[in-house]
Protein backbone atom coordinates (compact mmCIF):
# COMPACT_ATOMS: atom_id res chain seq x y z
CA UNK A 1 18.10 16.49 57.19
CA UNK A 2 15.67 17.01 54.30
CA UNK A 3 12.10 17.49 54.34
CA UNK A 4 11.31 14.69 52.26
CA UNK A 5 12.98 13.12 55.90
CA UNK A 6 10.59 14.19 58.26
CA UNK A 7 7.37 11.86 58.08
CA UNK A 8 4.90 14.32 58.32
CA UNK A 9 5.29 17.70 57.52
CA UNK A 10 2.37 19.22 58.58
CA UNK A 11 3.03 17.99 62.29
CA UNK A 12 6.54 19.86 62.43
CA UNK A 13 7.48 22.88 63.44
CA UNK A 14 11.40 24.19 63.43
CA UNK A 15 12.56 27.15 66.27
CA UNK A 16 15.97 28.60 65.24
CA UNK A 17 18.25 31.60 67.04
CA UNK A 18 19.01 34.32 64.37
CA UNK A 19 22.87 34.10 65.87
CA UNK A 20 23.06 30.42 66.56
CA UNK A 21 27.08 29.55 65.98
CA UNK A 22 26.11 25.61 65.16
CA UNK A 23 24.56 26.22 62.49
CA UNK A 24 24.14 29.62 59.68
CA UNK A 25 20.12 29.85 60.97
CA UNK A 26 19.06 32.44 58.24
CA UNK A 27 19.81 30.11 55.21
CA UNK A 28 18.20 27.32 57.22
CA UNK A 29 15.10 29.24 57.60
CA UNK A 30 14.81 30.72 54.00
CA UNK A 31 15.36 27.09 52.85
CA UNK A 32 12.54 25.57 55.13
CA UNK A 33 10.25 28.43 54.41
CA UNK A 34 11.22 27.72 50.24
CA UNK A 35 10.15 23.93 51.24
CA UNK A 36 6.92 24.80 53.01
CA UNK A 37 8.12 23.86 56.60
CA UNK A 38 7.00 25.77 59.35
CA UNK A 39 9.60 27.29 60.99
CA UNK A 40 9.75 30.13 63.51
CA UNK A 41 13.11 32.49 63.40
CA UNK A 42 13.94 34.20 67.25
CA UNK A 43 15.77 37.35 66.32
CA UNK A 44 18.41 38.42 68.73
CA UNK A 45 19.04 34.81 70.02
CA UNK A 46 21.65 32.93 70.17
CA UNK A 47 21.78 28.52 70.26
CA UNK A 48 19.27 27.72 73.23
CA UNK A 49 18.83 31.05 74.32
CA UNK A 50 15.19 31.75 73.99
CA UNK A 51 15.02 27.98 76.50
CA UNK A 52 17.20 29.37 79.18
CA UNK A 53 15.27 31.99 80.49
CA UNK A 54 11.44 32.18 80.79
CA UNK A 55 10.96 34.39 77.75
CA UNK A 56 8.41 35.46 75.45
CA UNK A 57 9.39 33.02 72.59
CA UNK A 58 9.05 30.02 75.01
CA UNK A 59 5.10 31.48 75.07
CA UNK A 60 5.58 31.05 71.00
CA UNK A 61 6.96 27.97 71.05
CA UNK A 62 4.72 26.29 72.99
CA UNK A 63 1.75 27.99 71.33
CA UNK A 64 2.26 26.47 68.20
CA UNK A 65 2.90 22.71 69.63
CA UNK A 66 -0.37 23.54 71.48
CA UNK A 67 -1.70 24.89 67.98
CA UNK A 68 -0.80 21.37 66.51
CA UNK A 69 -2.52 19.20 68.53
């Protein structure tokens, strides 16, 4: 996906894993970041891993969907 596919920027926010093996997470952050989408980067993590266990970046993530209402 592209950003000029998402219908409303502004109302989406992006939660990678710094060692997801699906996809190379760094370069998709940078390049959301260098489009102006929000996007939030869990170092140490690893696909899903931050969902698995109550964590922190759970706290995070639903902070900022409770940030976008």
């Amino acid at each position: 996906m592209f950003p000029k596919d998402f219908p409303s920027l502004d109302q989406t926010q992006i939660f990678l894993a710094e060692k997801d093996r699906i996809i190379h997470a760094p370069r998709v952050y940078k390049y959301l970041k260098n489009n102006n989408v929000s996007a939030v980067m869990f170092e140490g993590y690893g696909h899903a891993d931050a969902l698995l266990v109550h964590t922190k970046e759970q706290d995070r993530m639903v902070q900022a969907i409770i940030k976008d209402d």
